[in-house]
Protein backbone atom coordinates (compact mmCIF):
# COMPACT_ATOMS: atom_id res chain seq x y z
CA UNK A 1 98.37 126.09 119.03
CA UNK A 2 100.42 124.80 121.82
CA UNK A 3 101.46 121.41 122.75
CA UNK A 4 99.09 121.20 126.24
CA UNK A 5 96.27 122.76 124.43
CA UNK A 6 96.48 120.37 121.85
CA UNK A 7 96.69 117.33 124.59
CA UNK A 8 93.57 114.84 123.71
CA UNK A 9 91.89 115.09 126.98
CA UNK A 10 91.43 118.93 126.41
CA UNK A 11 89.24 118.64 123.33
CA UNK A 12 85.87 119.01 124.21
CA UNK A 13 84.09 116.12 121.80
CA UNK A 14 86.66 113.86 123.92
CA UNK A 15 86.07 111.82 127.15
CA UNK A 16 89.41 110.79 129.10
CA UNK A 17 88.68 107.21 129.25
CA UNK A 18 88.75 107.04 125.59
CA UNK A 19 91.64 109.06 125.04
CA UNK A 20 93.51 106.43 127.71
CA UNK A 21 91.74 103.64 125.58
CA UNK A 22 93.38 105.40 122.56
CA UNK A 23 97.49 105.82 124.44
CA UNK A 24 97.04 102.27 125.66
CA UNK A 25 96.17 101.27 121.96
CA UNK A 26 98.98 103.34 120.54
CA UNK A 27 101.44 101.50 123.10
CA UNK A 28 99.92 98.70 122.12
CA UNK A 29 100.53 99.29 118.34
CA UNK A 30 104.03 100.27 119.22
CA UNK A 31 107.23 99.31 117.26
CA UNK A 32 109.01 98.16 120.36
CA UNK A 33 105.77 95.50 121.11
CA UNK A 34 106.12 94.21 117.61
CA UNK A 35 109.63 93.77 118.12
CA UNK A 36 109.01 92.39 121.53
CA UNK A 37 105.94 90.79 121.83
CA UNK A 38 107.41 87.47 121.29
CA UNK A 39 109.35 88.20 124.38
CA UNK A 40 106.76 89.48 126.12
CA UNK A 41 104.97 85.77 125.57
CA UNK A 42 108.11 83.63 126.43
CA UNK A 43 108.45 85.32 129.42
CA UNK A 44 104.89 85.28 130.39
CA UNK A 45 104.55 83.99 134.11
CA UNK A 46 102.21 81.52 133.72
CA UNK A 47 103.69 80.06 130.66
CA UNK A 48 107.23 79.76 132.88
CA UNK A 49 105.11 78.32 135.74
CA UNK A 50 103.70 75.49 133.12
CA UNK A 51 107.29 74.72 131.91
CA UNK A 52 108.50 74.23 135.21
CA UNK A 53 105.62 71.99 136.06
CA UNK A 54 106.39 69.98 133.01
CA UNK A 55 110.27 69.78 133.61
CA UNK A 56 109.72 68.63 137.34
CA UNK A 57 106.69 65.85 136.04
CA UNK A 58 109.32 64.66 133.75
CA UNK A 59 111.87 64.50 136.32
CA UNK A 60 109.43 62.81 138.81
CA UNK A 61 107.56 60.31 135.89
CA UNK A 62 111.25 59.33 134.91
């Protein structure tokens, strides 16, 4: 059977929403998050904006 006929959102027992629920869980599950998802955390934009809060309340509290 082909590749596009095999494609989840073709099989009939299948919704689309849970076949994006399942990609987004597979990305999710990926190798490169694991390797990454420190990263992703350190980088996070709130966390930066707390850091810098911190830095500049040391700075000023000095």
């Amino acid at each position: 059977m082909p590749n596009y006929l095999c494609a989840p959102w073709n099989k009939p027992n299948m919704s689309r929403s849970k076949d994006f629920q399942f990609m987004a869980f597979r990305r999710f599950t990926s190798r490169s998050f694991y390797r990454y998802s420190h990263m992703q955390w350190l980088f996070h934009p709130s966390l930066l904006f707390f850091l810098f809060f911190l830095f500049f309340l040391c700075l000023t509290l000095r």
